[in-house]
C-alpha atoms as a PDB file:
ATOM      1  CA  UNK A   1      -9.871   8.599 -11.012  1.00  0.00           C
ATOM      2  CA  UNK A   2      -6.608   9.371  -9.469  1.00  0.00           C
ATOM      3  CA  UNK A   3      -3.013   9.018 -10.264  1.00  0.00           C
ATOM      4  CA  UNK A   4      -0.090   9.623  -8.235  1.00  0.00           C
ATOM      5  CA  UNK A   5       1.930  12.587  -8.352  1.00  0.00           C
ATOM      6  CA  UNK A   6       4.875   9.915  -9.930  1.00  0.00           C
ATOM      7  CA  UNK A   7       3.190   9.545 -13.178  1.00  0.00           C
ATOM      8  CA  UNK A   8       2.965  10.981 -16.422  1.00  0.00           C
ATOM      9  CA  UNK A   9      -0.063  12.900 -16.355  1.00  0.00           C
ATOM     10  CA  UNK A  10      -0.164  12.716 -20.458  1.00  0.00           C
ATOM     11  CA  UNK A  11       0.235   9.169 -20.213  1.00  0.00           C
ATOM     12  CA  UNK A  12      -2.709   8.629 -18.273  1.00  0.00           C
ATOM     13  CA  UNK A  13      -4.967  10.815 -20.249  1.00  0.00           C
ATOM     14  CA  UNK A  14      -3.953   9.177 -23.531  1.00  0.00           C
ATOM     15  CA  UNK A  15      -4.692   5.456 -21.738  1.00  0.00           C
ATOM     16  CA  UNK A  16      -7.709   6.770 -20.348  1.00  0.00           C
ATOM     17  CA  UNK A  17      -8.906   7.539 -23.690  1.00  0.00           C
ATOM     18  CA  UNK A  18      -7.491   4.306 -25.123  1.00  0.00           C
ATOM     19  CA  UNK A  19      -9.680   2.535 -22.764  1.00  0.00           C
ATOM     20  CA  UNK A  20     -12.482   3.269 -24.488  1.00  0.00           C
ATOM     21  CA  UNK A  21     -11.406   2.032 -27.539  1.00  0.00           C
ATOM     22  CA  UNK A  22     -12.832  -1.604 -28.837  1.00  0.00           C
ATOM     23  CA  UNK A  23     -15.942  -1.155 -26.707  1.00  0.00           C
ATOM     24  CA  UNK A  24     -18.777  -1.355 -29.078  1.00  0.00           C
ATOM     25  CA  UNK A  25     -21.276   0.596 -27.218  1.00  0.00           C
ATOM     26  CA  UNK A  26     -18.990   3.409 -27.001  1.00  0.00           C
ATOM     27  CA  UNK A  27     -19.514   6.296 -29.589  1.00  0.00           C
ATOM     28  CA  UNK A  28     -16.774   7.798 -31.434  1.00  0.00           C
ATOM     29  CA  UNK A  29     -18.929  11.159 -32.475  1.00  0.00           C
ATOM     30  CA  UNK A  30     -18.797  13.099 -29.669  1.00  0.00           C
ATOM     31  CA  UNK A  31     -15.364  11.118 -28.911  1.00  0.00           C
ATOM     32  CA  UNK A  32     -14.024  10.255 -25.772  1.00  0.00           C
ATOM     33  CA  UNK A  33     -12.084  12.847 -23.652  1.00  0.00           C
ATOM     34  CA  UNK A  34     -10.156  12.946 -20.649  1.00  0.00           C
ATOM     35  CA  UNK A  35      -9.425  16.027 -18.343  1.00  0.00           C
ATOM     36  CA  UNK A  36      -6.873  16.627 -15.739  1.00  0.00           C
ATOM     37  CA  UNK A  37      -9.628  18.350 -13.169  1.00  0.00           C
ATOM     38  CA  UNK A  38      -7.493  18.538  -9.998  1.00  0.00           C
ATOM     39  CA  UNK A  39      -4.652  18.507  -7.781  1.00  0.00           C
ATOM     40  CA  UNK A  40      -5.476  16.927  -4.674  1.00  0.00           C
ATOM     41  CA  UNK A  41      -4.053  15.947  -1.585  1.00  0.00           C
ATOM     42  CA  UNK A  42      -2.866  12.523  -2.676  1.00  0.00           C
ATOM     43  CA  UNK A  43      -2.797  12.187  -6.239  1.00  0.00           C
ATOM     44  CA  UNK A  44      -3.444  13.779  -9.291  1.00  0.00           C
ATOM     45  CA  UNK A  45      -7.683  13.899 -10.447  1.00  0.00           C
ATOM     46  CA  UNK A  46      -8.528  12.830 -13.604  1.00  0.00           C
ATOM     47  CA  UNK A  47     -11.671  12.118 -15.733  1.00  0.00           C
ATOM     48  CA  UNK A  48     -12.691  10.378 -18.665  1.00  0.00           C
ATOM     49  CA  UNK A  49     -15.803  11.165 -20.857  1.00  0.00           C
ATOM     50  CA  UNK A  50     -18.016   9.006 -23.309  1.00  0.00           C
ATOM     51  CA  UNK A  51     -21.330   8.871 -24.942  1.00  0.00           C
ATOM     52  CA  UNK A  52     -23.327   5.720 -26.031  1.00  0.00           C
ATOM     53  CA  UNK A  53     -26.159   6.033 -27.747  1.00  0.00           C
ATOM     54  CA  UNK A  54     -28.358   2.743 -26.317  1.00  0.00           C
ATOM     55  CA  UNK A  55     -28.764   3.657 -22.014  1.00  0.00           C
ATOM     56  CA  UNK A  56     -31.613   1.688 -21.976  1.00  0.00           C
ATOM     57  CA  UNK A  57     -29.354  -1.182 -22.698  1.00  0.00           C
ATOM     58  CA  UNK A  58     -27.662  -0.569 -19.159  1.00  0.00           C
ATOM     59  CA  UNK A  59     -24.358   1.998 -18.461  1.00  0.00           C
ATOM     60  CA  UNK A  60     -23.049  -0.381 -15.831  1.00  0.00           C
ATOM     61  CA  UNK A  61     -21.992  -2.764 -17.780  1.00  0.00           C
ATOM     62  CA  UNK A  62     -20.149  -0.155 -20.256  1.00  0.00           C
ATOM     63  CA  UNK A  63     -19.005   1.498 -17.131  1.00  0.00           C
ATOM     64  CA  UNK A  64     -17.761  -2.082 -15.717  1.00  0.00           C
ATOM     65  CA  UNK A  65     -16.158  -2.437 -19.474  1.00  0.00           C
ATOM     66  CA  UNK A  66     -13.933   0.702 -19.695  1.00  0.00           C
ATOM     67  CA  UNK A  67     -13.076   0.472 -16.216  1.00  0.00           C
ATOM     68  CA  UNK A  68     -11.535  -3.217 -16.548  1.00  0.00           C
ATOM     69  CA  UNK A  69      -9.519  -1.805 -19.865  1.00  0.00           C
ATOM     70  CA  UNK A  70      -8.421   0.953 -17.655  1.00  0.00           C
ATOM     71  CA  UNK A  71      -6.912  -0.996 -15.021  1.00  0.00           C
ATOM     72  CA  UNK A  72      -5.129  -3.062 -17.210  1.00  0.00           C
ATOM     73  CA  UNK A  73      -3.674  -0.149 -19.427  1.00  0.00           C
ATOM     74  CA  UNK A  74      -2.540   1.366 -16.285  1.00  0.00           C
ATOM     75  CA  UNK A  75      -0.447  -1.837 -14.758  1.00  0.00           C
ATOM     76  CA  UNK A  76       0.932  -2.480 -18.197  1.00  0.00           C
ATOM     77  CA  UNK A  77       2.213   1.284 -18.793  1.00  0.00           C
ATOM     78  CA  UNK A  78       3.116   1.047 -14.503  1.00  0.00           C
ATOM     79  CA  UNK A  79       0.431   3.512 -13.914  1.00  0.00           C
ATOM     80  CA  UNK A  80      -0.312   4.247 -10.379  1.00  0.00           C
ATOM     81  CA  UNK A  81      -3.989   4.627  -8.456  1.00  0.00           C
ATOM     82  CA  UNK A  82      -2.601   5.901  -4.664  1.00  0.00           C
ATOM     83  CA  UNK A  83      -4.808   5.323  -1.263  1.00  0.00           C
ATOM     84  CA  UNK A  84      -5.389   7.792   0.711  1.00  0.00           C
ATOM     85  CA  UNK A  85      -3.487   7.433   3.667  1.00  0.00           C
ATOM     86  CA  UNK A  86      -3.916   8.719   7.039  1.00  0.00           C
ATOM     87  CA  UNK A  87      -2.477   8.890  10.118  1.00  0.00           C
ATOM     88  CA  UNK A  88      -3.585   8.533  13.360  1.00  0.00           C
ATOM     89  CA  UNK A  89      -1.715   9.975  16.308  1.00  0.00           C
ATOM     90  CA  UNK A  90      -2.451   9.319  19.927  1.00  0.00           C
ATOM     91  CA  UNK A  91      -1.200  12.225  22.150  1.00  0.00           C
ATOM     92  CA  UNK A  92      -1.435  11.230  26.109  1.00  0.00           C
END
């Protein structure tokens, strides 16, 4: 996951882990971490962490779970996810 350069890197790791919380599948023991693991080009890398217990049950749909909480923590604390941009220049 990326952020921009804009936002509160502290912020984002605390919502990341935040995101986890109410999801049923996801365990508490090891608990949920997030990392600040680069600085790239256009945005600042994150990642976020968790264990369930049950895989067989599916990850998908825990992945599909966290990620939904994550994009709505992030547009109600005005967290940012940039595009890469590029540009394209045409020299005759």
């Amino acid at each position: 996951m990326r952020i921009s350069y804009k936002d509160d890197v502290e912020l984002a790791l605390r919502v990341l882990v935040e995101a986890t919380e109410g999801q049923r599948r996801v365990l508490r023991d090891p608990a949920p971490v997030a990392r600040l693991m680069a600085f790239a080009d256009h945005g600042i890398d994150l990642e976020l962490r968790f264990w369930i217990a049950d895989p067989q049950e599916g990850v998908n749909n825990v992945r599909s779970d966290v990620n939904r909480a994550i994009w709505r923590l992030f547009k109600e604390h005005g967290l940012t996810m940039p595009v890469a941009q590029r540009e394209v220049r045409v020299l005759d």
